[in-house]
N, C-alpha and C. Protein backbone atom coordinates (compact mmCIF):
# COMPACT_ATOMS: atom_id res chain seq x y z
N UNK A 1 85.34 127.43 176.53
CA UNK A 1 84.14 127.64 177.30
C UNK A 1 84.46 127.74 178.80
N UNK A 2 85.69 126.88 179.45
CA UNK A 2 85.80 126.84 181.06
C UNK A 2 86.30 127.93 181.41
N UNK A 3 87.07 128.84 180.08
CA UNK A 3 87.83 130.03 180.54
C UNK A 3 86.59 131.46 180.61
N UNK A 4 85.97 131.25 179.67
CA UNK A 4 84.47 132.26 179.66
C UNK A 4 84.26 131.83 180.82
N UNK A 5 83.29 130.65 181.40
CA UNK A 5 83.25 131.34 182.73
C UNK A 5 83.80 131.02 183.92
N UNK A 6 84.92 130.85 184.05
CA UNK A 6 86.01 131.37 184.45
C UNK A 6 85.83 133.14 185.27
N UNK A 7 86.07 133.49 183.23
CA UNK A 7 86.55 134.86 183.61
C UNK A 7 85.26 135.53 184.33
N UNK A 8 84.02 134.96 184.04
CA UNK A 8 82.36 135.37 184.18
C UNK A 8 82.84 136.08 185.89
N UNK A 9 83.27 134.29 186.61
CA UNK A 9 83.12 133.78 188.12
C UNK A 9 83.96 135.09 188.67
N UNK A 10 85.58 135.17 187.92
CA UNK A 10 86.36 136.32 188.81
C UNK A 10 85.61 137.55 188.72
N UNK A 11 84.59 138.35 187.42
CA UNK A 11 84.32 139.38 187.26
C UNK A 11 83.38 139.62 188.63
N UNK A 12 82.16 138.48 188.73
CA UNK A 12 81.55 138.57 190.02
C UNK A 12 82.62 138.88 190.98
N UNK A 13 83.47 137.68 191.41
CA UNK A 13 84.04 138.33 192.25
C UNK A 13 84.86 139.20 192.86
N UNK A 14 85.27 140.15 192.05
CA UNK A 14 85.86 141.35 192.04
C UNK A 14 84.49 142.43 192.23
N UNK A 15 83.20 141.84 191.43
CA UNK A 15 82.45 143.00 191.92
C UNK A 15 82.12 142.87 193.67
N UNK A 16 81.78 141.56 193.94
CA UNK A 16 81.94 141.76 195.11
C UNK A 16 82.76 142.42 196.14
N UNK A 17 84.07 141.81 195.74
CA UNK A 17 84.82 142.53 196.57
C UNK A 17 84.96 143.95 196.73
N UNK A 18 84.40 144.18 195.59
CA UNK A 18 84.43 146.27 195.67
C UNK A 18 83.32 146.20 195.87
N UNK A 19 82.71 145.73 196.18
CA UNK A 19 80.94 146.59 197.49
C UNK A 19 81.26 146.35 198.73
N UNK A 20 81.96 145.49 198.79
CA UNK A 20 82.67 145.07 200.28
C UNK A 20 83.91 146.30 200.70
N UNK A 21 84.43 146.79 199.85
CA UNK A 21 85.24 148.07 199.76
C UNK A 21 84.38 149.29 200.53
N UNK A 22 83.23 149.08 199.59
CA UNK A 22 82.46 150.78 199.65
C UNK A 22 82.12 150.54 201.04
N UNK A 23 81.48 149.10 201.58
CA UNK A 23 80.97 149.47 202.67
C UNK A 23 81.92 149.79 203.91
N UNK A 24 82.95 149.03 204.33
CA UNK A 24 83.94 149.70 204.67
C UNK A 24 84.27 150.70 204.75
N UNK A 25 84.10 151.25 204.06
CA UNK A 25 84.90 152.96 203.75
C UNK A 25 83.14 154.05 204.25
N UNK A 26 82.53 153.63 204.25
CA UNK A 26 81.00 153.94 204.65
C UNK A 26 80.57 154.41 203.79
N UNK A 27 79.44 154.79 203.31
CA UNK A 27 78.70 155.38 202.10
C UNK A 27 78.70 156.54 202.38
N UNK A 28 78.71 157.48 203.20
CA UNK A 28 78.93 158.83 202.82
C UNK A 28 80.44 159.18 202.63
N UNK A 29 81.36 158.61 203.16
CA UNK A 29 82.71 159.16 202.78
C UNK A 29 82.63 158.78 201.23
N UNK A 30 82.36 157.80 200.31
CA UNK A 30 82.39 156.73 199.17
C UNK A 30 81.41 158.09 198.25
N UNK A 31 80.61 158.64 198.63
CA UNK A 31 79.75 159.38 197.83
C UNK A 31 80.60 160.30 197.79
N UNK A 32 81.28 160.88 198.68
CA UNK A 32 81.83 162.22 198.46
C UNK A 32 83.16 162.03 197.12
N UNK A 33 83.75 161.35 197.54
CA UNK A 33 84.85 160.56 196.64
C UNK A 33 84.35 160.54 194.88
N UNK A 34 82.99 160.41 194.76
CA UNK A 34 82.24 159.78 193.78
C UNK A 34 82.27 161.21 193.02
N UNK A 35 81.36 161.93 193.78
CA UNK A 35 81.02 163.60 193.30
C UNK A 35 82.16 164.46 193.11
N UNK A 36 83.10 164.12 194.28
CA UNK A 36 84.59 165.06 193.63
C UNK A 36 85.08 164.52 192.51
N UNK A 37 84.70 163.06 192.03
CA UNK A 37 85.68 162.33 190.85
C UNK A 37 85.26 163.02 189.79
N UNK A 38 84.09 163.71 189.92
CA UNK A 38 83.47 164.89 188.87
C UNK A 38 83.74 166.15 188.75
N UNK A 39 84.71 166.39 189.70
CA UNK A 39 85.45 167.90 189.64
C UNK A 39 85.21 168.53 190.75
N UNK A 40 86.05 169.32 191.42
CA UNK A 40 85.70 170.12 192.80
C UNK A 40 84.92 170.53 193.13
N UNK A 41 84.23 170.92 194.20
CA UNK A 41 82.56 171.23 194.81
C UNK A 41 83.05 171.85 195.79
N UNK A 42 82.20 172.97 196.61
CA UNK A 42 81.94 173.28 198.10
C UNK A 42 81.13 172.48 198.77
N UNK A 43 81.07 172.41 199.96
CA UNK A 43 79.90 171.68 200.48
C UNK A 43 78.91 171.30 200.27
N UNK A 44 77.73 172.70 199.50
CA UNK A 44 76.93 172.54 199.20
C UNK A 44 76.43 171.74 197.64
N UNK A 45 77.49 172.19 197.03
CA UNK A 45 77.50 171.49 195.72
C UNK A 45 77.68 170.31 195.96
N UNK A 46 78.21 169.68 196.84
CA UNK A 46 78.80 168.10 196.92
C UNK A 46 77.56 167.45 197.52
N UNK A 47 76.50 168.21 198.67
CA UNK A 47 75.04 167.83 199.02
C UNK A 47 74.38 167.54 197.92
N UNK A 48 74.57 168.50 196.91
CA UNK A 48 73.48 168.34 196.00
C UNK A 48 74.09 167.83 194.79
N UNK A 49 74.55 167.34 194.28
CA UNK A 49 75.71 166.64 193.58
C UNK A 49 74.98 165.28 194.38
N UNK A 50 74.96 164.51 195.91
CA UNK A 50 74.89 163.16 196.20
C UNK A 50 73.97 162.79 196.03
N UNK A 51 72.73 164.02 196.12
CA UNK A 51 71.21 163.81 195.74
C UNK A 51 70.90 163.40 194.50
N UNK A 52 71.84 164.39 193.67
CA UNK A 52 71.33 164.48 192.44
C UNK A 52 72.12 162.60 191.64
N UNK A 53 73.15 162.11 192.39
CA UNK A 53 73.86 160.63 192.07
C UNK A 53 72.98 159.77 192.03
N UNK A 54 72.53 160.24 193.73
CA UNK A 54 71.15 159.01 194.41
C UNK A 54 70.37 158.89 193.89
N UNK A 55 70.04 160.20 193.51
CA UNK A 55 68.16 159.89 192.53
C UNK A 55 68.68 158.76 191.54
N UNK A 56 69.59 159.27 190.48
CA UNK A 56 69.92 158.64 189.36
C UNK A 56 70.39 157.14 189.91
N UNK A 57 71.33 156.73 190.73
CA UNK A 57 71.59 155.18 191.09
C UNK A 57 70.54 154.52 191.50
N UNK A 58 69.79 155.07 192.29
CA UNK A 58 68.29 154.65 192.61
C UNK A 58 67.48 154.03 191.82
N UNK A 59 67.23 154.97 190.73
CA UNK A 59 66.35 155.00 189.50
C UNK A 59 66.98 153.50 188.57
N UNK A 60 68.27 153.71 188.77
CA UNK A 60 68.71 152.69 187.76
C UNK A 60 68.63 150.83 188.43
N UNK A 61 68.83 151.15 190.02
CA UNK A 61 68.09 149.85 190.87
C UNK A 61 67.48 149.18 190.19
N UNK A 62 65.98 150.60 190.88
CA UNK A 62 65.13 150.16 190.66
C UNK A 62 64.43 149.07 189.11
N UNK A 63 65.19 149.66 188.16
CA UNK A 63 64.96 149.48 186.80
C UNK A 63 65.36 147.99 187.12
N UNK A 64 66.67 147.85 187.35
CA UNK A 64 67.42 146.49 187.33
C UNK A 64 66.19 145.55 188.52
N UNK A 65 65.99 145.79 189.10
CA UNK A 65 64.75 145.06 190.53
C UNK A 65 63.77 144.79 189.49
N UNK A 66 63.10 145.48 189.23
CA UNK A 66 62.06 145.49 187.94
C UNK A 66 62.47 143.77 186.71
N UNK A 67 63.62 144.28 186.06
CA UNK A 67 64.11 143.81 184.94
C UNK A 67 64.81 142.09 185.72
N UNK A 68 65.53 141.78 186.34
CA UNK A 68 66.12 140.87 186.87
C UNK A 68 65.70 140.62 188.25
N UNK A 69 64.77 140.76 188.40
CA UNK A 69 64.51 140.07 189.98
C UNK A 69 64.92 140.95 191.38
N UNK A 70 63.92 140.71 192.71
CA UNK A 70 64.56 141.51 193.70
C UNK A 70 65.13 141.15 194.45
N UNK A 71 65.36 140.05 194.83
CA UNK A 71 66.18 139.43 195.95
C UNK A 71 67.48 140.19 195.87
N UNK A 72 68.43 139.48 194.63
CA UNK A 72 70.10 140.41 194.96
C UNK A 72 70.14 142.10 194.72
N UNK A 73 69.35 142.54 194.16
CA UNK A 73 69.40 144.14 193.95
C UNK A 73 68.99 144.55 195.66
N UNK A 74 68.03 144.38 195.84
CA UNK A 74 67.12 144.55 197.04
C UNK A 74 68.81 144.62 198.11
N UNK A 75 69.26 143.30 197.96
CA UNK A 75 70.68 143.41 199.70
C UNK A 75 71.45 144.26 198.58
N UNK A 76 71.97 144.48 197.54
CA UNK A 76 72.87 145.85 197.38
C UNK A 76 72.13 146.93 197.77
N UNK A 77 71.19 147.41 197.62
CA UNK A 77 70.51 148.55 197.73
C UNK A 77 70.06 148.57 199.27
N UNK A 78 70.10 147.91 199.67
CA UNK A 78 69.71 147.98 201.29
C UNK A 78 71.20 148.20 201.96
N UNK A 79 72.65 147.40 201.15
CA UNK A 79 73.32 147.80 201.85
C UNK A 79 74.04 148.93 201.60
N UNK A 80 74.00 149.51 200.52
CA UNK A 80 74.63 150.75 199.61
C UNK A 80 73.89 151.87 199.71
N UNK A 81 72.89 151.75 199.11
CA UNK A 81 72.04 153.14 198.93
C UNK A 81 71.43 153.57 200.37
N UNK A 82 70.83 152.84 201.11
CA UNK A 82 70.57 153.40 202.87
C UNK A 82 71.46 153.52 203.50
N UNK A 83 72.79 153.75 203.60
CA UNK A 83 73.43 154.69 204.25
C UNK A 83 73.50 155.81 204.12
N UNK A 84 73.06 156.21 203.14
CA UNK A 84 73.15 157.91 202.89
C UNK A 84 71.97 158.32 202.38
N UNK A 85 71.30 158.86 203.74
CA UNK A 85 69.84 159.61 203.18
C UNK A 85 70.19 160.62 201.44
N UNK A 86 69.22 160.54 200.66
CA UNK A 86 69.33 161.09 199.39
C UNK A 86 69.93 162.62 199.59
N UNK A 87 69.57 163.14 200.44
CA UNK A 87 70.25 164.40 200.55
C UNK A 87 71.25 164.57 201.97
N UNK A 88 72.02 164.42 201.88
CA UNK A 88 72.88 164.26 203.88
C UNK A 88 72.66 165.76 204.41
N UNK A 89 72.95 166.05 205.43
CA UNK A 89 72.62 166.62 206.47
C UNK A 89 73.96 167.72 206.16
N UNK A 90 74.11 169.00 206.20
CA UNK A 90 75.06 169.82 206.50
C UNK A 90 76.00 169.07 207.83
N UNK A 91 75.40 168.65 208.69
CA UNK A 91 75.79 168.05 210.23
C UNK A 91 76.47 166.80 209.77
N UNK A 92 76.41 166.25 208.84
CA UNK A 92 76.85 165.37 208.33
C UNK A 92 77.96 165.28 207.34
N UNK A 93 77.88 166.18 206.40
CA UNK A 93 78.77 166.31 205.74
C UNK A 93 80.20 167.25 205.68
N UNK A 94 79.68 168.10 206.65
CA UNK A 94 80.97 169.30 206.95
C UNK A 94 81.97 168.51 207.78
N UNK A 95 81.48 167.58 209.19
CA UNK A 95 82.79 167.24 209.65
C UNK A 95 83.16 165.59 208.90
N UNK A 96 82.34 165.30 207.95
CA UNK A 96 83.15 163.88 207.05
C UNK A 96 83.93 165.10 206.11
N UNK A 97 83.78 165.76 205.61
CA UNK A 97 85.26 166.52 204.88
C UNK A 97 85.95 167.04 205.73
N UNK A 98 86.05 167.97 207.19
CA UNK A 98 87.07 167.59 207.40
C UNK A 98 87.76 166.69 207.79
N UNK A 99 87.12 165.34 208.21
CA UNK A 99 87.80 164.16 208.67
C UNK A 99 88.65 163.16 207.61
N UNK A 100 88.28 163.91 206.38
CA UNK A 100 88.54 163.24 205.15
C UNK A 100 90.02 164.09 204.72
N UNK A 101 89.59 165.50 204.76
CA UNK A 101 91.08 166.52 204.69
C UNK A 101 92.18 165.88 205.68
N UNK A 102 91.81 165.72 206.64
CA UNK A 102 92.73 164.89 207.70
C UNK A 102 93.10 163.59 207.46
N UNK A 103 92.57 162.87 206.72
CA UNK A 103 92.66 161.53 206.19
C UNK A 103 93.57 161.13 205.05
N UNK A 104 93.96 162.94 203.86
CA UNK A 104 94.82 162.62 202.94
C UNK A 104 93.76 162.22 202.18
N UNK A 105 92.33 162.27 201.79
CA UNK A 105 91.66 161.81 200.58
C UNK A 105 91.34 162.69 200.22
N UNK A 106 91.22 163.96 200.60
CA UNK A 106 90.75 165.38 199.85
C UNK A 106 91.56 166.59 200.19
N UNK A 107 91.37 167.46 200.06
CA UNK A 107 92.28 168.72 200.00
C UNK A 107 91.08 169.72 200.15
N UNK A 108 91.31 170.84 200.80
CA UNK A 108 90.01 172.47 200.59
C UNK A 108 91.04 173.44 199.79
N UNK A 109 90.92 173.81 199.19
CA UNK A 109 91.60 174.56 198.18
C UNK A 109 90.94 176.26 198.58
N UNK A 110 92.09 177.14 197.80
CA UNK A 110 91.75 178.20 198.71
C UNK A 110 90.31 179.04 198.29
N UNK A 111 89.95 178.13 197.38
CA UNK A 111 88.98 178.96 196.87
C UNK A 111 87.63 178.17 197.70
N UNK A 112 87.46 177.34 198.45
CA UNK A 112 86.69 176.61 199.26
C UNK A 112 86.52 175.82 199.00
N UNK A 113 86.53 175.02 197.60
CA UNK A 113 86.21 174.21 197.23
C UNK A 113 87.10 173.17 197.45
N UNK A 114 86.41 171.65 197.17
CA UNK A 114 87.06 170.26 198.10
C UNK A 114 87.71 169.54 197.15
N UNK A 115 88.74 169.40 196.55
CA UNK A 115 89.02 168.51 195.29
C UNK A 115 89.89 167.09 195.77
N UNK A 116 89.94 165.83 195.14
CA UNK A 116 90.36 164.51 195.85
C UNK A 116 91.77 164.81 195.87
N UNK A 117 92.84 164.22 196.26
CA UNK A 117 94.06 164.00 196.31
C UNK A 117 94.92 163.00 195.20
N UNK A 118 95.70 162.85 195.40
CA UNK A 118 96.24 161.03 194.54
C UNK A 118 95.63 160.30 195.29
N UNK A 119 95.83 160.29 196.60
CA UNK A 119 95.13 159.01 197.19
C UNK A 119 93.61 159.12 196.96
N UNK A 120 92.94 160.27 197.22
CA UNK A 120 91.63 159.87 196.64
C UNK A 120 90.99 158.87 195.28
N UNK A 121 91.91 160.10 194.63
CA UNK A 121 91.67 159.20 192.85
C UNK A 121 92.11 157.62 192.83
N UNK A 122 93.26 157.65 193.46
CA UNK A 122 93.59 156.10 193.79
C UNK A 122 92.31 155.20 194.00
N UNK A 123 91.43 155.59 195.02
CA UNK A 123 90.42 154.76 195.57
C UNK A 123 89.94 154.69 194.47
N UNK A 124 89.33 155.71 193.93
CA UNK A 124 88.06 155.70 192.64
C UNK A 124 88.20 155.13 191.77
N UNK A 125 89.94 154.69 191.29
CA UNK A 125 90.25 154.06 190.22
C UNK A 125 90.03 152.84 191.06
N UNK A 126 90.63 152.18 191.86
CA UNK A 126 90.62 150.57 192.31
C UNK A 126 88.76 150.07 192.72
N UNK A 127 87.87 151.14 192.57
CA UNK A 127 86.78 150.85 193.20
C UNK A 127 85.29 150.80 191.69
N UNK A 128 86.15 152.35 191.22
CA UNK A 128 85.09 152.04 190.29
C UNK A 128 85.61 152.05 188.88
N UNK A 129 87.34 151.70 188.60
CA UNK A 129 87.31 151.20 187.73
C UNK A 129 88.02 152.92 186.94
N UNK A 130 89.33 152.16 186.51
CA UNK A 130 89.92 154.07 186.11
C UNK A 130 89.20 154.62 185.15
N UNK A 131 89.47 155.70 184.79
CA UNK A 131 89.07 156.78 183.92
C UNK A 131 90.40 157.44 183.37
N UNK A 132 90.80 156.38 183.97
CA UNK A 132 92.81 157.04 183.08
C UNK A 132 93.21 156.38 182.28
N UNK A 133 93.86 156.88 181.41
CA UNK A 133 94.19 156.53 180.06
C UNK A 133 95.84 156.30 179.93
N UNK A 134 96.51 156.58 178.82
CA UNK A 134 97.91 156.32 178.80
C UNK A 134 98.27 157.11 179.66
N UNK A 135 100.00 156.87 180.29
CA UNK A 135 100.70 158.18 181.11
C UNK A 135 99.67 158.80 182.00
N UNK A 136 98.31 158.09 182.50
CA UNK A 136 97.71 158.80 183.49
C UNK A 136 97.18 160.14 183.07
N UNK A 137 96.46 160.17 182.15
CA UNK A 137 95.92 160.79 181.13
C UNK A 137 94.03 160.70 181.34
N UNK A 138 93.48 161.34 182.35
CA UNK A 138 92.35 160.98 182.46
C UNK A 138 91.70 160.86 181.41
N UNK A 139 90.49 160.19 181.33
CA UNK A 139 89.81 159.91 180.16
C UNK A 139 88.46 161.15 179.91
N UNK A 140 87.70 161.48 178.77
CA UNK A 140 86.67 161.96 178.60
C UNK A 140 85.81 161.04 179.39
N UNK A 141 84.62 161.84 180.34
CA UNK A 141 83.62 160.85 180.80
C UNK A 141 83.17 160.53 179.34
N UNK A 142 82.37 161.51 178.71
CA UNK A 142 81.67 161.89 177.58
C UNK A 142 82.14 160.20 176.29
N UNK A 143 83.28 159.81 176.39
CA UNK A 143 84.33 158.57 175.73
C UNK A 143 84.07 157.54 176.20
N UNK A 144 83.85 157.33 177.31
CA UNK A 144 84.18 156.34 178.54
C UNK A 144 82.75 155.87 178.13
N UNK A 145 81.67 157.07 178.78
CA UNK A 145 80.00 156.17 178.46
C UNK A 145 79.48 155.57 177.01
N UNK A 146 80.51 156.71 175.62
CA UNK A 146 80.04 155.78 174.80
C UNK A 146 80.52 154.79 174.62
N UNK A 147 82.05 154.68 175.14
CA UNK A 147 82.86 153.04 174.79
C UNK A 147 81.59 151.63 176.07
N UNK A 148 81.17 152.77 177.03
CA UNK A 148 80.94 151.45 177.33
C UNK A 148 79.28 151.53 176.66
N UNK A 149 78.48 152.58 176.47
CA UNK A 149 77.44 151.79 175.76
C UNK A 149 77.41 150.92 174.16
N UNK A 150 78.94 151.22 173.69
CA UNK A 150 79.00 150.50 172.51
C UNK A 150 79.06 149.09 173.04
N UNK A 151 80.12 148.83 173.78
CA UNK A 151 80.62 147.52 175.09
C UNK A 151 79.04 146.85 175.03
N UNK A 152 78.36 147.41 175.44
CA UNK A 152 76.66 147.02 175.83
C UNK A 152 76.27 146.23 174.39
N UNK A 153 75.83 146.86 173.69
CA UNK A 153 74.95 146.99 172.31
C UNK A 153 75.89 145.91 171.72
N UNK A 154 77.20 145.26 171.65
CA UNK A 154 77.57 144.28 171.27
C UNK A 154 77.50 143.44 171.70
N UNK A 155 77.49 143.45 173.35
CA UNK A 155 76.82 142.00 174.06
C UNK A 155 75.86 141.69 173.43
N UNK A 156 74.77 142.63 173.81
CA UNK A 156 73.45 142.70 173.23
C UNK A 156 73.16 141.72 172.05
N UNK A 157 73.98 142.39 170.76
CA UNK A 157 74.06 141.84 169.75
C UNK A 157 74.52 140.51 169.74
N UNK A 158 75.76 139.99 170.41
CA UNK A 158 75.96 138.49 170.40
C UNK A 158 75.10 137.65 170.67
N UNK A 159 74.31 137.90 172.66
CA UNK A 159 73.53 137.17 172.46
C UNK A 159 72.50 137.04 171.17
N UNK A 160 71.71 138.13 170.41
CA UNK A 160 70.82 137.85 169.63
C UNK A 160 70.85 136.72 168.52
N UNK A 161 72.49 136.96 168.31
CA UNK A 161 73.03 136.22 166.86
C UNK A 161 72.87 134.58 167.92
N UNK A 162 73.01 134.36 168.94
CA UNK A 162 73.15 133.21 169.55
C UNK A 162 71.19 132.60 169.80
N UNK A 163 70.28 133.57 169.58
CA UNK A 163 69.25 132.88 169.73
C UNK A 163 68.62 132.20 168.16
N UNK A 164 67.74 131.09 168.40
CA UNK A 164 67.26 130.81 166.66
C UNK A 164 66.96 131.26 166.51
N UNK A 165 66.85 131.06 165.14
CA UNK A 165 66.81 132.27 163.71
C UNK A 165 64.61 132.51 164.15
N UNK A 166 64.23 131.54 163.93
CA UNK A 166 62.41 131.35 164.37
C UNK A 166 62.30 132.02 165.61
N UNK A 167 63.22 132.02 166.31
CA UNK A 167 62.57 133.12 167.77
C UNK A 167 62.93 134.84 167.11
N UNK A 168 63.59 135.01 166.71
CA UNK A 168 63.85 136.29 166.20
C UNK A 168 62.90 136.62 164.90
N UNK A 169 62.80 136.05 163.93
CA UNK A 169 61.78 136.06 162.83
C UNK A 169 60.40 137.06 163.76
N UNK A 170 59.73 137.08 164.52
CA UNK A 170 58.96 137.91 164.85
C UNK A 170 59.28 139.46 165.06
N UNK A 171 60.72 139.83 165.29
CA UNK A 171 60.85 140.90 165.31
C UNK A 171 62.24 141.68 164.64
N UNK A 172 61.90 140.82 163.10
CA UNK A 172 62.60 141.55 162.04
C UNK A 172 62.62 142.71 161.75
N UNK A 173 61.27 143.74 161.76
CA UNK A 173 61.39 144.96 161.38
C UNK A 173 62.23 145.70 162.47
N UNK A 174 62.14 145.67 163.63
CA UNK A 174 62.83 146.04 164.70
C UNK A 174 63.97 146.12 164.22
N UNK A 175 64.41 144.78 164.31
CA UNK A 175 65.79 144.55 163.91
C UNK A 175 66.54 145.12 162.81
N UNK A 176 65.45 145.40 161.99
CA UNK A 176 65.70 146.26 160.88
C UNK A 176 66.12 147.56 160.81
N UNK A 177 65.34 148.00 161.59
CA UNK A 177 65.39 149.43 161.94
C UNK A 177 66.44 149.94 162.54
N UNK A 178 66.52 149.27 163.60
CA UNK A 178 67.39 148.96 164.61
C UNK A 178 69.32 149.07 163.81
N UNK A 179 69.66 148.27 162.88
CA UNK A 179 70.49 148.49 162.01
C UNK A 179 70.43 149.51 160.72
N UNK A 180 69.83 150.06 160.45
CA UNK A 180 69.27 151.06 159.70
C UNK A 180 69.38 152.26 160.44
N UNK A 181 69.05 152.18 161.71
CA UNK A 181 69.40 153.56 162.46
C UNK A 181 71.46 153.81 162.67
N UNK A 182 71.98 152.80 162.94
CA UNK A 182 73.23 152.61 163.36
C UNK A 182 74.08 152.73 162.43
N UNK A 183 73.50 152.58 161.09
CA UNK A 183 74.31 152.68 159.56
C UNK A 183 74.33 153.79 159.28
N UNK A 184 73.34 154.69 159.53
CA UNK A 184 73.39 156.02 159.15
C UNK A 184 74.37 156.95 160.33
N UNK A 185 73.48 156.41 161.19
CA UNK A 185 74.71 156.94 162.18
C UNK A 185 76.06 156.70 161.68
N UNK A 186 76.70 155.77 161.64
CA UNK A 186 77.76 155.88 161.32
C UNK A 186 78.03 156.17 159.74
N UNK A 187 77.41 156.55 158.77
CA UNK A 187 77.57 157.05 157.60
C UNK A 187 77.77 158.60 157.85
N UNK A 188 77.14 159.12 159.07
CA UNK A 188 77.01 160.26 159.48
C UNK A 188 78.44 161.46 160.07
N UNK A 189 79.36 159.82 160.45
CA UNK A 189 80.18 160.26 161.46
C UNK A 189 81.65 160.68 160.14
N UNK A 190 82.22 161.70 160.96
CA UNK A 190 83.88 162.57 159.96
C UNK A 190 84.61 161.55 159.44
N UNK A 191 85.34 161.17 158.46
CA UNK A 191 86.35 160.20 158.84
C UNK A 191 87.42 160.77 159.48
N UNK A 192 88.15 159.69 160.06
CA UNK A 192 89.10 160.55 161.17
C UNK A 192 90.79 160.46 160.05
């Protein structure tokens, strides 16, 4: 049990320490980094690419503010998400890439487009956690979200098995279903 949380205490604090990263590094250089980790862009694609991040990180805040309380979401989101208006400024973003080309975190390739460096990817892996696999073998995003929404749905599941059996009794059919959908699913799936 002291090593669970233990490991709970370091996970916090490693997340901390990587928001303490991003802010450092400022939120618009950190966004750009984010949107190239998705494949090369021109300028304009990388504007609308940060919008299109923001809406979605926003949205998911908000959900979490909603779901768990606003106090700690509220100072991440005040200190993360307001640095970078939802859509940045052309004036804004043309001389952070080239200050960034000059920096060794991105490259302009001849076709215009901005793609990260090693050192870029470097950051993205120490910040948000690699996407590389054996021999540096990037990973499928498409892999990555279902390993981690499987990751999810088993927490999920532990706690449940950890509440009494009489608090759950009200929402057996759910639960029912709920495993009934996931069996077929996987009755569904090739064998490999």
């Amino acid at each position: 049990m002291w090593d669970e949380w233990r490991n709970k205490w370091d996970n916090w604090r490693n997340i901390h320490e990587k928001i303490d990263k991003l802010h450092k590094l400022g939120g618009l250089r950190i966004w750009i980094l984010h949107v190239l980790d998705h494949g090369p862009k021109n300028g304009v694609e990388i504007m609308d690419a940060i919008q299109e991040h923001y809406d979605i990180i926003n949205e998911m805040y908000q959900k979490r503010r909603q779901e768990f309380g606003g106090d700690h979401y509220d100072h991440h989101f005040q200190k993360t998400m307001r640095r970078v208006p939802c859509r940045p400024s052309p004036g804004s973003v043309y001389p952070m890439l080239k200050k960034m080309v000059d920096e060794g975190l991105i490259e302009k390739m001849e076709d215009g487009k901005y793609d990260l460096t090693e050192e870029g990817r470097e950051i993205i892996i120490d910040l948000f956690g690699g996407l590389e696999g054996p021999a540096g073998h990037r990973r499928d995003r498409g892999t990555f979200a279902v390993e981690h929404v499987l990751t999810e749905i088993g927490s999920y599941v532990t706690f449940l098995e950890d509440i009494k059996k009489e608090k759950l009794a009200p929402h057996k059919e759910i639960i029912g279903e709920l495993g009934e959908r996931l069996k077929n699913m996987g009755e569904s799936l090739p064998d490999e």
